[in-house]
Protein backbone atom coordinates (compact mmCIF):
# COMPACT_ATOMS: atom_id res chain seq x y z
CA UNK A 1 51.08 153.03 121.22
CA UNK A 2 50.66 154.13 117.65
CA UNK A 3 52.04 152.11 114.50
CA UNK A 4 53.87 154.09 111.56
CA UNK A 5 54.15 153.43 108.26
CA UNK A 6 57.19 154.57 106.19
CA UNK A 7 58.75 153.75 103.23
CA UNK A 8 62.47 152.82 102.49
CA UNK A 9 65.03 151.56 99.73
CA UNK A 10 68.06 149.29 100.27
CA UNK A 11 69.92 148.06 97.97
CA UNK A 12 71.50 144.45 97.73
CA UNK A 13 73.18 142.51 95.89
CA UNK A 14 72.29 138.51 95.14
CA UNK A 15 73.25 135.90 93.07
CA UNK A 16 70.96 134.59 91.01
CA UNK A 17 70.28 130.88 90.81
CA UNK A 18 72.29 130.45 87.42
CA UNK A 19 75.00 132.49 89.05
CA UNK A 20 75.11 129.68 91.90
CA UNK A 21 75.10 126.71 89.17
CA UNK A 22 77.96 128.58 87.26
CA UNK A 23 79.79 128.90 90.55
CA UNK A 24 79.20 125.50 91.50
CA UNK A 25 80.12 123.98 87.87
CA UNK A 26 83.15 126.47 87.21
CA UNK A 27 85.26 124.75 89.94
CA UNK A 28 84.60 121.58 88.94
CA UNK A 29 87.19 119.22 87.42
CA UNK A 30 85.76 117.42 84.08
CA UNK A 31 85.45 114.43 86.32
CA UNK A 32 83.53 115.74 88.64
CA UNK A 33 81.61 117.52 85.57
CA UNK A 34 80.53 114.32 83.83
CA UNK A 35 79.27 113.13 87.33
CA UNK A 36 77.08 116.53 87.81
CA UNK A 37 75.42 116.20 84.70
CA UNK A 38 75.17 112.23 85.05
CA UNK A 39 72.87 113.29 88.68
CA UNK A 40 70.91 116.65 86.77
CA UNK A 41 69.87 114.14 84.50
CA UNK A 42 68.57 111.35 86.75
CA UNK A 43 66.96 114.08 88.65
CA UNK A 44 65.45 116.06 86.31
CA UNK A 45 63.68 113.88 83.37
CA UNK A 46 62.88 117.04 81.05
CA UNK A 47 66.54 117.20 80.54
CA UNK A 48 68.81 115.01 77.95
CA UNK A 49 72.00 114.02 75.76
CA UNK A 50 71.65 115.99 72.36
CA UNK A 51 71.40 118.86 70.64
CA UNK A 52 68.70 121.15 71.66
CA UNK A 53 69.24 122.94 68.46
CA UNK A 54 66.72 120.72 66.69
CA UNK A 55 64.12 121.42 69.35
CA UNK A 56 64.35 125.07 68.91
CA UNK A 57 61.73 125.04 65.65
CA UNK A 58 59.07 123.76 67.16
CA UNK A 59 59.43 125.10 71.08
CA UNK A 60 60.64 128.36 72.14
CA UNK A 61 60.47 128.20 75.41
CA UNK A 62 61.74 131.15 77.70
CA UNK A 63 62.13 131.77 81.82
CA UNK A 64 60.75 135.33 81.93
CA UNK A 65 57.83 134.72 79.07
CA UNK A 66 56.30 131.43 79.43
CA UNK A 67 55.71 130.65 75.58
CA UNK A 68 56.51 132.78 72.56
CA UNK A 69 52.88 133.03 70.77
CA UNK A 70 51.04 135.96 69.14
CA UNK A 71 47.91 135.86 70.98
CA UNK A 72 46.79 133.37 74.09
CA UNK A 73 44.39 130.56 73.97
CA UNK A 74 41.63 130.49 76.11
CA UNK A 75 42.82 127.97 78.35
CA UNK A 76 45.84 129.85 78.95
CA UNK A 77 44.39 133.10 79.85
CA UNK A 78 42.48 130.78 82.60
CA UNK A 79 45.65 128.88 83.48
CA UNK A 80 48.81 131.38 85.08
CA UNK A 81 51.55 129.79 87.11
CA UNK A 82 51.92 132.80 89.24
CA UNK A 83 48.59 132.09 90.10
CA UNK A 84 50.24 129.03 91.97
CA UNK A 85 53.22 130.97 93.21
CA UNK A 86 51.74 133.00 96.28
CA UNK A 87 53.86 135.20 98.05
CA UNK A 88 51.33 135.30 101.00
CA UNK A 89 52.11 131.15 101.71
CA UNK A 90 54.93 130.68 104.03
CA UNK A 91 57.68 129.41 102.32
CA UNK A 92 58.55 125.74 102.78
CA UNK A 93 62.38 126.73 104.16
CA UNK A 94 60.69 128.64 106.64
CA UNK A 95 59.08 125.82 108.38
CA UNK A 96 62.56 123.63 108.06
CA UNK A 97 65.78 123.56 110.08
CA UNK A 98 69.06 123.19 108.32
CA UNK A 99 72.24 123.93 109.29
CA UNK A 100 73.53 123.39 106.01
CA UNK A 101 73.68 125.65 102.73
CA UNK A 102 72.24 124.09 99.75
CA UNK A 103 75.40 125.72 98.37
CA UNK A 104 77.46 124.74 100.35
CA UNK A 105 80.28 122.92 98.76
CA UNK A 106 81.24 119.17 99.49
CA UNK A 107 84.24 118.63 100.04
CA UNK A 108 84.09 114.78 100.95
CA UNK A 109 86.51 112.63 99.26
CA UNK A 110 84.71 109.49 98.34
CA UNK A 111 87.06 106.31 98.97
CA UNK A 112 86.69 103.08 97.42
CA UNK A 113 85.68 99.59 98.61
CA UNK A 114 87.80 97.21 100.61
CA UNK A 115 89.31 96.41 104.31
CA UNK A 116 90.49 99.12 105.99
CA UNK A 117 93.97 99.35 107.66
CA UNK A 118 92.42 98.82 110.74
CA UNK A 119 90.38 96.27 109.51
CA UNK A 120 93.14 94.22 108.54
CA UNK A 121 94.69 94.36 112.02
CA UNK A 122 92.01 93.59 113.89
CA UNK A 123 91.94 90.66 111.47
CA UNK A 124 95.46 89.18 112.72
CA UNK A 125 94.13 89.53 116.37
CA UNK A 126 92.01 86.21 116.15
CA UNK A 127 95.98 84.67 115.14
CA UNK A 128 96.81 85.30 119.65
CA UNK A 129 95.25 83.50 122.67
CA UNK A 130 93.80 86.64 123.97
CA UNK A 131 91.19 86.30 126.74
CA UNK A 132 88.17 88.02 126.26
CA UNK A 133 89.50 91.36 128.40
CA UNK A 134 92.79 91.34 126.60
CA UNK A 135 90.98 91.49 123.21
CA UNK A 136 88.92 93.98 123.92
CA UNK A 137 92.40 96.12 125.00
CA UNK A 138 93.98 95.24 121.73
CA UNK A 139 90.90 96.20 120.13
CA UNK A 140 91.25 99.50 121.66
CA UNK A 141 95.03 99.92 121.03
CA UNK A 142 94.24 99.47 117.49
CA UNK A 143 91.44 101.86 117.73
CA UNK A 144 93.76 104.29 118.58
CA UNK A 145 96.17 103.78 116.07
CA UNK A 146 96.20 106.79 113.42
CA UNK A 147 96.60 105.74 109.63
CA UNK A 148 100.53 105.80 109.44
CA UNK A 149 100.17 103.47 111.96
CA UNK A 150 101.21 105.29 115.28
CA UNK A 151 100.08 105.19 118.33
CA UNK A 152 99.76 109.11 119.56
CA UNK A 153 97.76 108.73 122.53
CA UNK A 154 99.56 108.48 126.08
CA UNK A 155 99.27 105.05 127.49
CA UNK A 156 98.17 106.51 130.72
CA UNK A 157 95.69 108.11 129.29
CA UNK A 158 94.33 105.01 127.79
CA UNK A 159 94.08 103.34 130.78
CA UNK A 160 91.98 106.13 131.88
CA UNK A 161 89.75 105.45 128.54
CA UNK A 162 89.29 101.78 128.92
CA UNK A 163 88.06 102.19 132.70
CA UNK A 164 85.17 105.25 132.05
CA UNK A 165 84.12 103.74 128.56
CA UNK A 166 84.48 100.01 128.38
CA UNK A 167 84.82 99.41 132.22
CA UNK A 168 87.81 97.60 132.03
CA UNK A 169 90.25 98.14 134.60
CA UNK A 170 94.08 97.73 133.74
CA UNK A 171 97.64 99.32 134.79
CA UNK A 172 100.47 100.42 132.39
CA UNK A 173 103.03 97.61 132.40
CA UNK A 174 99.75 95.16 131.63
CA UNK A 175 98.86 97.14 128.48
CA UNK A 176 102.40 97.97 127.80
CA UNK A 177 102.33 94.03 127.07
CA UNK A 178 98.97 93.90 125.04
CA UNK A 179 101.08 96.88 122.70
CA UNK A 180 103.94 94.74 122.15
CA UNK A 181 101.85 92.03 120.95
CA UNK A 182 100.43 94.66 118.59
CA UNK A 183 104.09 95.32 117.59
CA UNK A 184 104.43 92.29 115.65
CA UNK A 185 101.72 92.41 113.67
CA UNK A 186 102.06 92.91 109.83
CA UNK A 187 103.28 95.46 108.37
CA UNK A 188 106.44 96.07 110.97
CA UNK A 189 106.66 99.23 112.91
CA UNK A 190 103.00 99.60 113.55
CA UNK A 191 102.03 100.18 117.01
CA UNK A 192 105.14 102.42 117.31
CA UNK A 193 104.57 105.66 119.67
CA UNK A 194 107.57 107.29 118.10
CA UNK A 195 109.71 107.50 114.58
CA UNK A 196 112.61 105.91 116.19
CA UNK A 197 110.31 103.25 117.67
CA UNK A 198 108.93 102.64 114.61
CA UNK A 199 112.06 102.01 112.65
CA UNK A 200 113.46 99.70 115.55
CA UNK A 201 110.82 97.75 115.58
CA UNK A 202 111.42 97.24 111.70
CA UNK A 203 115.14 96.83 111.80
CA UNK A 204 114.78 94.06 114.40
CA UNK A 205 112.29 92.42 112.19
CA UNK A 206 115.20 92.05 109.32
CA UNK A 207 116.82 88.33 109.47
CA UNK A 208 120.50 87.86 109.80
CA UNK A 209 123.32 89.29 111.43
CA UNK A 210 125.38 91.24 109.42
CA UNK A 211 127.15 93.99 110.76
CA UNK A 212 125.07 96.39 108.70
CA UNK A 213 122.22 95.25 110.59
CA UNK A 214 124.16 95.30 114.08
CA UNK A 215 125.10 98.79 113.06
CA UNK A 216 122.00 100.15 112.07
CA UNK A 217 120.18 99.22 115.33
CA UNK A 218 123.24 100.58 117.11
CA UNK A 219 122.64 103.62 115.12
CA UNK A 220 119.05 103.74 116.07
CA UNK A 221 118.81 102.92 119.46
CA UNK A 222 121.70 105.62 120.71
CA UNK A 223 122.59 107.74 118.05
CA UNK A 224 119.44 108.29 116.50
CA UNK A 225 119.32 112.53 117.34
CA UNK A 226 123.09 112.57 115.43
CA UNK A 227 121.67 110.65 112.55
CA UNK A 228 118.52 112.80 112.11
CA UNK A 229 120.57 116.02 111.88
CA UNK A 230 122.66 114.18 109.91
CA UNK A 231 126.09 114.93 111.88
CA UNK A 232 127.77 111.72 109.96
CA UNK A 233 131.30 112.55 111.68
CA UNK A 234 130.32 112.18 115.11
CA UNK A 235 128.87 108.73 114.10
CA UNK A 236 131.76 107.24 112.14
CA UNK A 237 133.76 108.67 115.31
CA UNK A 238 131.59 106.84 117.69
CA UNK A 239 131.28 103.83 115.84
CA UNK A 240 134.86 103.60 114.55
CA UNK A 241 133.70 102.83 111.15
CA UNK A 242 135.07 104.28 107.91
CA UNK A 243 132.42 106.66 105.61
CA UNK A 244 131.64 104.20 103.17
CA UNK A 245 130.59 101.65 105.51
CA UNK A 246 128.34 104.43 107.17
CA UNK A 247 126.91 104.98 103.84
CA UNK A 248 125.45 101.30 103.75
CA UNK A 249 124.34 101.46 106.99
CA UNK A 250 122.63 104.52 105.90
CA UNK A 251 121.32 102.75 102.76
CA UNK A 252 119.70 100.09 104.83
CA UNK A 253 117.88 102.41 107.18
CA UNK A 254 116.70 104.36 104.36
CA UNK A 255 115.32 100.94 102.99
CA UNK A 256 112.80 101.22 106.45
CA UNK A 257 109.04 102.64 106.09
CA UNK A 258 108.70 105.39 107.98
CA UNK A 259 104.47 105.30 107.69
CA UNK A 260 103.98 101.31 108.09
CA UNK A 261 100.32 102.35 107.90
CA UNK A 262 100.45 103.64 104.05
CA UNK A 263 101.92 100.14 102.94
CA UNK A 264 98.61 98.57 103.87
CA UNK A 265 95.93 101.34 102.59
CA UNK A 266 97.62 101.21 99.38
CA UNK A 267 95.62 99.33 97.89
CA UNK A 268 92.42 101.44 98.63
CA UNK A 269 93.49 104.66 98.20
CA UNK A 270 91.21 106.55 95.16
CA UNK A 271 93.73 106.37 92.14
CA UNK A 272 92.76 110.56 90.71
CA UNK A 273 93.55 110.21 86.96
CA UNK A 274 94.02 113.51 85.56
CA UNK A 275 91.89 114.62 82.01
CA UNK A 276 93.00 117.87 80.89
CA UNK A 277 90.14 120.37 80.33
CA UNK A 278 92.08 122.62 77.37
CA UNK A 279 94.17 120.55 74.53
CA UNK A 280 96.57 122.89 73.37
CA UNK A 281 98.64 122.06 70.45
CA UNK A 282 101.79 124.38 68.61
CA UNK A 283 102.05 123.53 64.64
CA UNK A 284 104.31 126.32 62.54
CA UNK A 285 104.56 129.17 65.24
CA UNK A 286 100.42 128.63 65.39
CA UNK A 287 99.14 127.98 68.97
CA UNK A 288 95.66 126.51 68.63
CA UNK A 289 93.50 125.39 72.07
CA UNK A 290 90.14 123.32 72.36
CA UNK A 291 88.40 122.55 75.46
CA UNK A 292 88.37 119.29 76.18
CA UNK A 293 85.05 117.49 74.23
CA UNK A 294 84.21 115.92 77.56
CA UNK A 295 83.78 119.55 79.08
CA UNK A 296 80.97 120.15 75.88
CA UNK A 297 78.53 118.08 76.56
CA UNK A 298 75.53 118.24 73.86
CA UNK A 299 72.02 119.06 76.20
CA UNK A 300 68.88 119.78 75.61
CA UNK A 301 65.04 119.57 76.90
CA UNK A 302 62.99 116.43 76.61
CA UNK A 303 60.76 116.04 73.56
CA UNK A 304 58.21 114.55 75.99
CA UNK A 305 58.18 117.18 78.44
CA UNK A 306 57.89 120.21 75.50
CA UNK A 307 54.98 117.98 73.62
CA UNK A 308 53.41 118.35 76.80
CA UNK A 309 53.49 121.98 76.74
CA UNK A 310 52.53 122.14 73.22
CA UNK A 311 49.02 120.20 74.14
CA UNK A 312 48.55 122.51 77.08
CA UNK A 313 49.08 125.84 74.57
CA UNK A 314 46.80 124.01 72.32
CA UNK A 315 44.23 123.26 74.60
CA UNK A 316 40.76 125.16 74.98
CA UNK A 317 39.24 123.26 78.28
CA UNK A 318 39.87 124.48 81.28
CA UNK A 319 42.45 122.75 83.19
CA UNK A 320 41.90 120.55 86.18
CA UNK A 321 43.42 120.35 89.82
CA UNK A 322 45.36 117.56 88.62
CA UNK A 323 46.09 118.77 85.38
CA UNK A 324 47.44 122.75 87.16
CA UNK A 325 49.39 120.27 89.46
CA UNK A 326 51.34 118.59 86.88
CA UNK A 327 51.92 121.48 84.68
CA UNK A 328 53.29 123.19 87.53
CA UNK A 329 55.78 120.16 87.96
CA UNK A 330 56.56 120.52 83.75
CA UNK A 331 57.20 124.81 83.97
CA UNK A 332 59.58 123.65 87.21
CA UNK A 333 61.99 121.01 85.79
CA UNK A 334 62.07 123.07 82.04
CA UNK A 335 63.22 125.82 84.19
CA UNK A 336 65.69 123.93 85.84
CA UNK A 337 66.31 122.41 82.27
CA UNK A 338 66.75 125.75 80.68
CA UNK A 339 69.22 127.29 83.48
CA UNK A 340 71.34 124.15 83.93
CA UNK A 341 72.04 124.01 79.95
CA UNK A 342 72.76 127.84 79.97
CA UNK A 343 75.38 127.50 83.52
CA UNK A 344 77.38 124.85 81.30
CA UNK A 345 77.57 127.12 78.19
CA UNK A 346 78.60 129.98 80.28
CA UNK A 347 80.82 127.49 81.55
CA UNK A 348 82.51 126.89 78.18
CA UNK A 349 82.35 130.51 77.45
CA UNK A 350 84.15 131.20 81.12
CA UNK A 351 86.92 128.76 80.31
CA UNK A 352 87.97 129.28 77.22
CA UNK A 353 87.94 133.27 77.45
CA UNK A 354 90.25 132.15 80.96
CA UNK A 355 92.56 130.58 78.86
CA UNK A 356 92.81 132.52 75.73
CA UNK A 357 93.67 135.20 78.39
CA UNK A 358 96.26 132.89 79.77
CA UNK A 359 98.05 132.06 76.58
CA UNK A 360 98.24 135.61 75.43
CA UNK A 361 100.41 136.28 78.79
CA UNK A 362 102.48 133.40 78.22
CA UNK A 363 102.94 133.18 74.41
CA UNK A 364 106.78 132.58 74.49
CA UNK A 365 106.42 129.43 76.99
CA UNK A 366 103.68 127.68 75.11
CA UNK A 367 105.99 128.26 71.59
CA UNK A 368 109.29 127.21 73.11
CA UNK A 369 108.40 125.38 76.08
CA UNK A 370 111.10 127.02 78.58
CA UNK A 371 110.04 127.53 82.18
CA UNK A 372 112.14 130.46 82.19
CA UNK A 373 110.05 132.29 79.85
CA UNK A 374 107.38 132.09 81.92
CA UNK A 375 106.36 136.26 82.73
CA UNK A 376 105.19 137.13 85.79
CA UNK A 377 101.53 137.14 86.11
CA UNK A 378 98.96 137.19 88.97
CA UNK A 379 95.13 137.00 88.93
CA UNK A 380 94.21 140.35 88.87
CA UNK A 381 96.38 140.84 85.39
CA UNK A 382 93.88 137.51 83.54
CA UNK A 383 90.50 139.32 85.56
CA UNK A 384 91.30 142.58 84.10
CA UNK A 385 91.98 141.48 81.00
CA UNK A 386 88.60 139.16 80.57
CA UNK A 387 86.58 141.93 82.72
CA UNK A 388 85.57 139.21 85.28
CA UNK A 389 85.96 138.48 89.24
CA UNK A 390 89.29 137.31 90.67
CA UNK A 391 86.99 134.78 92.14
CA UNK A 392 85.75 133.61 88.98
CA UNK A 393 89.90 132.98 87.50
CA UNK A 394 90.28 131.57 90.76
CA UNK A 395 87.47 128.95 90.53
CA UNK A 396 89.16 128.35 87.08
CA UNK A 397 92.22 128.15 87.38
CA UNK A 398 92.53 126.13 91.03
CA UNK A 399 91.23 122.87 89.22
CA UNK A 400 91.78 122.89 85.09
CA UNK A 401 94.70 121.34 83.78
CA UNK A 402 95.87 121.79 80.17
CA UNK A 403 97.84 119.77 77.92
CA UNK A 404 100.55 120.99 75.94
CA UNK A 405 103.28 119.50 73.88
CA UNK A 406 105.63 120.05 76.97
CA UNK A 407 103.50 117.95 79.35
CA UNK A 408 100.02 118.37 81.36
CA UNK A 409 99.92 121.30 83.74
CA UNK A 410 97.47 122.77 86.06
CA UNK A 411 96.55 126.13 84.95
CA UNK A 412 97.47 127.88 88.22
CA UNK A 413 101.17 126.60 87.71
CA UNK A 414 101.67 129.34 84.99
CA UNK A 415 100.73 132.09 87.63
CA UNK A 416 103.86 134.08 89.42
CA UNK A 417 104.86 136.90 91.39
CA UNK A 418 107.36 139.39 89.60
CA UNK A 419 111.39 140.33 90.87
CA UNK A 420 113.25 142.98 89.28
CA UNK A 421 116.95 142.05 87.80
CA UNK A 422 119.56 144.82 88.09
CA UNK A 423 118.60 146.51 85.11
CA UNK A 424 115.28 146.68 86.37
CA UNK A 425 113.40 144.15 83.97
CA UNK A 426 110.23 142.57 85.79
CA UNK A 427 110.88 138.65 85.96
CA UNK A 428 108.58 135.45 87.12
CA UNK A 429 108.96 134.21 90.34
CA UNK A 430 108.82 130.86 88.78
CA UNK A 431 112.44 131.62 86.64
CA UNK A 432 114.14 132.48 89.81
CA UNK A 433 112.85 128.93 91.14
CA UNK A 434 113.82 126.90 87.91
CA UNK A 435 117.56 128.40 88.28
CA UNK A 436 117.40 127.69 92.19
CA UNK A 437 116.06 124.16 91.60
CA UNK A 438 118.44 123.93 88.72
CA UNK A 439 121.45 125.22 90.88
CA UNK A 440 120.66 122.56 94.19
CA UNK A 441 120.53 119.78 91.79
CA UNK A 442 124.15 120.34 90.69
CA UNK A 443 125.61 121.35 94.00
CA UNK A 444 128.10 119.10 95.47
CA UNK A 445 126.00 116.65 98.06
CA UNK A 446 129.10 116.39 100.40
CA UNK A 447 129.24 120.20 100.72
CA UNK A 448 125.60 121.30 99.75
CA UNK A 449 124.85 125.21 99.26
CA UNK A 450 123.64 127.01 102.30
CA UNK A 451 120.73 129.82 101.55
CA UNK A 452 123.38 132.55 101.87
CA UNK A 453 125.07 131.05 99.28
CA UNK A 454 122.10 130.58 97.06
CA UNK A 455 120.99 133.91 97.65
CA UNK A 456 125.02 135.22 96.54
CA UNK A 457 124.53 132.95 93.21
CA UNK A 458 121.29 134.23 92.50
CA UNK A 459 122.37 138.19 92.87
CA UNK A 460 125.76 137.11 90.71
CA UNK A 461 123.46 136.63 87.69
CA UNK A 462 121.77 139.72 88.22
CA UNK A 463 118.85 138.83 90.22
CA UNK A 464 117.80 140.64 92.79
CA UNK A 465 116.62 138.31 96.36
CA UNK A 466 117.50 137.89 99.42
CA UNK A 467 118.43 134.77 101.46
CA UNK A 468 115.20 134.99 103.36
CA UNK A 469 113.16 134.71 100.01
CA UNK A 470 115.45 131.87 98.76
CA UNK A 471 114.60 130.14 101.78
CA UNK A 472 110.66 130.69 101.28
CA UNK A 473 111.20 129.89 97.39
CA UNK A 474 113.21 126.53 98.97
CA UNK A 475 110.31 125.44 100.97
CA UNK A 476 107.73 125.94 97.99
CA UNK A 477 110.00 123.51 96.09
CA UNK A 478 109.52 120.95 99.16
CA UNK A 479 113.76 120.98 99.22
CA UNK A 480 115.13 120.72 102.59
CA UNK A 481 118.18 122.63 104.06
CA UNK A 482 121.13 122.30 103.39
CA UNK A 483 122.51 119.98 106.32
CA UNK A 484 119.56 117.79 105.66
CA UNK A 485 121.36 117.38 101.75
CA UNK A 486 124.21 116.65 103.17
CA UNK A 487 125.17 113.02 101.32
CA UNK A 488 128.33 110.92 102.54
């Protein structure tokens, strides 16, 4: 066996540690900004509010040269961090076991306090004589209730769940009982295994007798497939009832919640208020942006922890175990200091130059204000233009909103794909969506406009799609079909 010894070059490419922080803090929203900095700063104690410009005088301090002095004092020539920064220890990730990325981005929603919808049904099961079996079979039912308040799991296999996990041997029609129970619990139509279920359940619920009501469960209990599809002629033919009395009928079932669940998490649902990150303002043909103040905050490194480094500089003992200890905790949180001041500048820098980029694309919308203005644009044309990754606009533009004197808008609304006209002029995808949206609001309900015909009105004013594209632009708009228009 013989060993060999050879030398080789790769080359790689990594991201620094201020690259990651810039990452990290680029996507942010300015909520989510003031919260970063609000946990750097209980973390780190060598960084704080203010300006670090008045600390500059009197500490230049610097990642790749420790201190900025002529000539070094005895105790530092004896003191060097890198004496404490061995490349022959193991490191400390070596000996741990993570499946998770420091880096890795959370993407947990945090929810605020209060019962849960759950929670509040299991409350109204102490309101029924249950036995002690039974209760723990409602508590199950409701277990398996998802949050609009349906139950998706098959019964049978239910009963197959109670008896391998709780023990507790049942049969259908028993739990079939225990579910109707659940069925008139507040709000009605939980409990419901299907949309049909659901609103029966709430329909029946309704006092009185009117012949709306009588109606409506007609409607829902044997005609429900016609009324989904919204084939309104077979039903006033089945029902011998005249259009406008359909249309009330209609009204009343429309009145029904078809999510019960929502109604009750309402009220603990996280309320996202949205701050703009640019304010951009139009005065005389002038367009003039700031970022947001809350996006600048003023940072800078603790007077306490750079005193201490002074009295180390001027220092001519020796320094002690203890003393190499603690300075090696100082150099570590001014470095972290230093780099998380410089990711939010480059942070201000980032967005900014993003939008400056954005607004010269876009000039005529943000002076007049008219979607159709809007030219096409994609992400490539903004990363070209500010010499910077499509990643980087992404990470920008996925999560800043700006506010104009035409409303608040997030920046990625003002990006668009491009269609040619007849005479061969490049237009925004988002014109061709403000005349279809424009068009489907003034149709006639009784007689709404099919695709084909959208597509036809489209090409009549010169622009160039096709009906599948009007249907894809359709769906981006969240508008249904046309036979689900359809009004009486």
């Amino acid at each position: 066996m013989s060993l060999k010894q050879s030398l080789s070059f790769k080359l790689q490419q990594k991201l620094s540690p201020q690259q990651i922080q810039l990452m990290k803090l680029l996507q942010l929203p300015t909520i989510a900004l003031e919260q970063r900095i609000k946990e750097e700063m209980e973390s780190n104690p060598a960084l704080e509010e203010g300006n670090e410009d008045e600390l500059e005088e009197e500490f230049s301090y610097d990642q790749d040269d420790d201190y900025d002095r002529e000539e070094p004092t005895e105790a530092e020539k004896e003191f060097n961090f890198d004496d404490y920064i061995s490349d022959d220890e193991t490191p400390s990730y070596r000996l741990n076991t993570n499946n998770h990325s420091a880096d890795d981005e959370d993407r947990q929603i945090p929810l605020s306090g209060g019962a849960t919808f759950h929670e509040l049904l299991e409350a109204q099961l102490t309101l029924f004589d249950f036995d002690e079996e039974d209760f723990e079979i409602a508590h199950h039912l409701i277990g398996s209730l998802d949050d609009s308040g349906y139950l998706r799991r098959d019964l049978n296999s239910i009963v197959d769940d109670l008896a391998f996990t709780q023990n507790i041997i049942t049969d259908l029609p028993h739990l079939k009982s225990i579910l109707k129970i659940i069925q008139q619990f507040d709000p009605p139509g939980v409990g419901a295994e299907t949309l049909q279920e659901c609103l029966l359940l709430q329909i029946k619920r309704k006092k009185g007798h009117s012949l709306i009501l009588l109606n409506a469960k007609e409607i829902l209990e044997k005609y429900f497939d016609e009324f989904t599809k919204k084939h309104y002629d077979k039903i006033v033919e089945k029902l011998n009832i005249s259009e406008e009395d359909l249309k009330e009928v209609i009204d009343e079932i429309l009145k029904l919640n078809p999510k019960p669940g929502n109604s009750l998490s309402e009220s603990i649902k996280v309320v996202q208020h949205i701050i703009p990150d640019f304010i951009l303002t139009v005065y005389d043909g002038v367009i003039d942006v700031q970022l947001n103040s809350r996006n600048a905050p003023e940072l800078k490194i603790s007077r306490e922890y750079s005193d201490m480094m002074q009295g180390y500089r001027e220092s001519k003992e020796k320094p002690s175990k203890s003393q190499k200890d603690a300075l090696m905790f100082v150099k570590q949180k001014l470095d972290s200091a230093k780099w998380f001041i410089d990711a939010i500048k480059q942070r201000q820098d980032t967005l900014m130059i993003t939008m400056e980029a954005i607004i010269h694309h876009q000039k005529k919308y943000f002076l007049e204000g008219d979607e159709t203005t809007i030219t096409p644009m994609i992400l490539k044309d903004i990363a070209e233009e500010i010499n910077m990754d499509i990643s980087t606009v992404s990470r920008v533009v996925n999560s800043k909103y700006v506010q104009t004197p035409y409303g608040t808008f997030l920046l990625k609304t003002f990006f668009s794909e491009s269609l040619s006209t007849d005479s061969g002029e490049e237009v925004s995808s988002r014109e061709v969506k403000k005349i279809l949206q424009d068009a489907i609001e003034d149709e006639n309900k009784k007689r709404p406009l099919t695709d084909e015909k959208l597509s036809k009105l489209l090409n009549n004013k010169g622009y160039n799609i096709a009906r599948r594209t009007v249907a894809k632009y359709r769906e981006q708009l969240n508008i249904p079909v046309a036979r689900m228009r359809k009004e009486l």
